[in-house]
N, C-alpha and C. Protein backbone atom coordinates (compact mmCIF):
# COMPACT_ATOMS: atom_id res chain seq x y z
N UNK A 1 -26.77 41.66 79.54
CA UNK A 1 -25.85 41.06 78.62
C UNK A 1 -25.58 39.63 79.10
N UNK A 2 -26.17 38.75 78.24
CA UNK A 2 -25.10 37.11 78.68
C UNK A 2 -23.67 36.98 78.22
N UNK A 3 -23.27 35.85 78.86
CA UNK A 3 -21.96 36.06 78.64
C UNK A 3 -22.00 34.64 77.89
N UNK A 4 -21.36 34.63 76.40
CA UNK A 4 -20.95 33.93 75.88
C UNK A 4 -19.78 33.12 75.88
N UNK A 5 -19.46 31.29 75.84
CA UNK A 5 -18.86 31.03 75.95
C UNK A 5 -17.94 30.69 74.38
N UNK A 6 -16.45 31.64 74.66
CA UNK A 6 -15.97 31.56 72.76
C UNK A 6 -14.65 30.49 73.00
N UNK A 7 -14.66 29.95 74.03
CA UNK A 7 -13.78 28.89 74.21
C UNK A 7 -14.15 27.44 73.61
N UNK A 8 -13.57 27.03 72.54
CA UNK A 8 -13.72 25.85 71.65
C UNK A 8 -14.09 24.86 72.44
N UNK A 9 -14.51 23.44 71.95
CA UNK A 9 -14.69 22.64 72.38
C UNK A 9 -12.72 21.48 72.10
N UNK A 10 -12.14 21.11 73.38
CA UNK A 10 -11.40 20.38 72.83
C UNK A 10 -11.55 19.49 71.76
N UNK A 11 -10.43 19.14 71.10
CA UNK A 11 -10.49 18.31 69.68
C UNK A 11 -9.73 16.83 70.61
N UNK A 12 -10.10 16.01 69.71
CA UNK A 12 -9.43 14.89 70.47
C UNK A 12 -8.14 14.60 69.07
N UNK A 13 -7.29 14.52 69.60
CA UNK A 13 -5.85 14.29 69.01
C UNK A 13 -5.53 12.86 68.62
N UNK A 14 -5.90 12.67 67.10
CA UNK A 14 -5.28 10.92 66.70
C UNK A 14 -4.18 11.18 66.25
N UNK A 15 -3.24 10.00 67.03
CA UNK A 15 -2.26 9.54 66.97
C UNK A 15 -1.63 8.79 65.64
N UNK A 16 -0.28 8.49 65.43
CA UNK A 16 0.00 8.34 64.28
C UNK A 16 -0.11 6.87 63.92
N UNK A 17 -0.09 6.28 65.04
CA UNK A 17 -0.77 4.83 65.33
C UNK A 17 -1.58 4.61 64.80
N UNK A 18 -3.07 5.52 64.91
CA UNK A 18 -4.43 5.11 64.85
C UNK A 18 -4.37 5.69 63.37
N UNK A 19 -3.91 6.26 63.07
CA UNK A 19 -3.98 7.18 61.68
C UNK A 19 -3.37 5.84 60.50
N UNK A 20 -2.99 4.86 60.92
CA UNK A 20 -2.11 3.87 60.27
C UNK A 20 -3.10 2.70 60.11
N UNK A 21 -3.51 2.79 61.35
CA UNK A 21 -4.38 1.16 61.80
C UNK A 21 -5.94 1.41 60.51
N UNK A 22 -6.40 3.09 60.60
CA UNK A 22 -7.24 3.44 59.78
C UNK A 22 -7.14 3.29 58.31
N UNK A 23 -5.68 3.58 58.15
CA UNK A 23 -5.41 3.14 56.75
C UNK A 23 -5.35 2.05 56.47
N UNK A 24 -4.89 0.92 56.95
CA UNK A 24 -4.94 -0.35 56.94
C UNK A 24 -6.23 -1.23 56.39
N UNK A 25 -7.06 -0.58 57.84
CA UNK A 25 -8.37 -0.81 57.39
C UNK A 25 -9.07 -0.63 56.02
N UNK A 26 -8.76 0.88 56.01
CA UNK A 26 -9.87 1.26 54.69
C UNK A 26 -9.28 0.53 53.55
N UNK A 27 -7.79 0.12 53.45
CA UNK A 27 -7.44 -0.57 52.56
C UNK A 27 -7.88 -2.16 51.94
N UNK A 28 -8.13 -2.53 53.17
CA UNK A 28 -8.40 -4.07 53.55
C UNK A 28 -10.06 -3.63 52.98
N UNK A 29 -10.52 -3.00 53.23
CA UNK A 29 -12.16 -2.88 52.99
C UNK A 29 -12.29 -2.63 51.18
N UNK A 30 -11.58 -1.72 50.44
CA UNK A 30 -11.55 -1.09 49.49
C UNK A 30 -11.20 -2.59 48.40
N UNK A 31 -10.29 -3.45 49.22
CA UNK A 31 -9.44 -4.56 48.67
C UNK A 31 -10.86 -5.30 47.89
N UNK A 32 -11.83 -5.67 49.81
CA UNK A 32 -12.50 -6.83 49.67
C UNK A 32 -13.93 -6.13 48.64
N UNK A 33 -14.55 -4.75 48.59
CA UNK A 33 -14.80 -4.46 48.08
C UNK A 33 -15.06 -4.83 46.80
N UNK A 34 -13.59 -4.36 46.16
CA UNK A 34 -13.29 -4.73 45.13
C UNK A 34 -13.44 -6.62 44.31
N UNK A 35 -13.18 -6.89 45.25
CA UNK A 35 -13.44 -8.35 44.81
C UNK A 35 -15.02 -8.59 44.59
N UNK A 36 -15.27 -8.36 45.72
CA UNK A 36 -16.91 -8.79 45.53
C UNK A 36 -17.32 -8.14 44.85
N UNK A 37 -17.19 -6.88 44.02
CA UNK A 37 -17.55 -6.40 42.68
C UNK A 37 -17.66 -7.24 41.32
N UNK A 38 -15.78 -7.91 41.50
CA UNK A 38 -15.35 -8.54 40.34
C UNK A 38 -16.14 -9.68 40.46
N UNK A 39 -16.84 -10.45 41.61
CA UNK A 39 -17.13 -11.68 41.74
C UNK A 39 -18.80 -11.23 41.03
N UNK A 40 -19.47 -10.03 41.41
CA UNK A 40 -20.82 -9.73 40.71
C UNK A 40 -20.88 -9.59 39.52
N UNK A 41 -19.79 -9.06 39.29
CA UNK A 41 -19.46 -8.43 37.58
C UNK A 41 -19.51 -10.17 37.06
N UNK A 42 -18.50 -10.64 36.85
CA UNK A 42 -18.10 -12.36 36.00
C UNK A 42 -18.73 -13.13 36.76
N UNK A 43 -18.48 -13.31 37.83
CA UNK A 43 -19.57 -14.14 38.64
C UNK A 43 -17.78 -15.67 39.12
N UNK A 44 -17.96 -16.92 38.69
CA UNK A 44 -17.01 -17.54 39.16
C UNK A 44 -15.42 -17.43 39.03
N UNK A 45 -15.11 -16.71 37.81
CA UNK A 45 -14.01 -16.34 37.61
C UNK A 45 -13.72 -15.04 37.91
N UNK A 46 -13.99 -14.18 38.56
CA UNK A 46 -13.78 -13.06 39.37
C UNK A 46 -13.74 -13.54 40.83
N UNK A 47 -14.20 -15.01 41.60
CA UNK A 47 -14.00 -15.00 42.41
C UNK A 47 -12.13 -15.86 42.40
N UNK A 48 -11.97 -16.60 41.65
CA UNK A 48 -10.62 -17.51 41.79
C UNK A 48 -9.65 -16.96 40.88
N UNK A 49 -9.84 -15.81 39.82
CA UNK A 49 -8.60 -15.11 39.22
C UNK A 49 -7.50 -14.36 39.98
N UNK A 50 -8.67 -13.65 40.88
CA UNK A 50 -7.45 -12.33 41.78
C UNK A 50 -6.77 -13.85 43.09
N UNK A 51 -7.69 -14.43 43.37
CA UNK A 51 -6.96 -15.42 44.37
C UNK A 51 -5.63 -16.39 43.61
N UNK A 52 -6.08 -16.52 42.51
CA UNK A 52 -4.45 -17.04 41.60
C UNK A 52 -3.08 -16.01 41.64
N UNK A 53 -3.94 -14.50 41.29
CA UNK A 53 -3.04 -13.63 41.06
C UNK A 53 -2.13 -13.23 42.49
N UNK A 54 -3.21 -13.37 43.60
CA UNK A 54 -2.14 -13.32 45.09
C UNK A 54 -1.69 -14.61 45.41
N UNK A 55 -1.16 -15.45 44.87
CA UNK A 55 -0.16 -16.53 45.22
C UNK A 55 1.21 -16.35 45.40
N UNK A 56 1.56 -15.59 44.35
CA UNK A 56 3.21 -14.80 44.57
C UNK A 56 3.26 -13.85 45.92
N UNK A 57 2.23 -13.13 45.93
CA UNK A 57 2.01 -12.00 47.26
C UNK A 57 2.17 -12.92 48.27
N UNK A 58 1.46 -14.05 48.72
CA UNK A 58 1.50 -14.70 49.48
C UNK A 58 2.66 -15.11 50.26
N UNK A 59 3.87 -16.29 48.95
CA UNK A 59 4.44 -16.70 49.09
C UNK A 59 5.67 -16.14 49.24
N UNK A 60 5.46 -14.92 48.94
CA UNK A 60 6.62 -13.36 49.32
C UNK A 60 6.70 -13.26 50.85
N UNK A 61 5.64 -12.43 50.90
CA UNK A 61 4.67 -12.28 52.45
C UNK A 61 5.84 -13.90 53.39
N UNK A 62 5.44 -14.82 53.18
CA UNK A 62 5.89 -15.74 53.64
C UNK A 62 7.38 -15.84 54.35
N UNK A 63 8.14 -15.48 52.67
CA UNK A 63 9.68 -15.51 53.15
C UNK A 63 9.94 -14.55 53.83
N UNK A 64 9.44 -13.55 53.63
CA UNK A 64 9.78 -12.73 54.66
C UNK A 64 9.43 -12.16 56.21
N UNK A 65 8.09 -13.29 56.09
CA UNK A 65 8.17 -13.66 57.85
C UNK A 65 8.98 -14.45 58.36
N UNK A 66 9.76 -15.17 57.43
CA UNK A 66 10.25 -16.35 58.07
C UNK A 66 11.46 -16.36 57.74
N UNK A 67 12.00 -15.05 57.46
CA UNK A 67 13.44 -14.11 57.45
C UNK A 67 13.60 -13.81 58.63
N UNK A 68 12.34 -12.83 59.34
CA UNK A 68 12.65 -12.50 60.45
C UNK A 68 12.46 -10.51 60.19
């Protein structure tokens, strides 16, 4: 008889950190994605529409770094 080993292999445990930083990412990827779609699809005005449309985002983003 061999003896089988039925003891799992440890799992490695992500943190809620990394689980965040991942989302971040895939977001940021899905974002740019998306653009370079819109920029294939229309071609010059898919590249400078969504960049008009984040000017408010921006300038939000802004005050409220510099709120603190």
């Amino acid at each position: 008889m061999t003896a089988i080993d039925t003891h799992a292999a440890p799992q490695a445990e992500i943190d809620a950190e990394t689980i965040t930083m991942l989302r971040i990412l895939l977001s940021v990827a899905v974002f740019v994605a998306g653009w370079a779609t819109s920029v294939a699809l229309w071609g010059i005005p898919g590249l400078y529409i969504p960049a008009l449309a984040l000017v408010p985002v921006a300038w939000v983003m802004l005050i409220i770094i510099s709120r603190g």
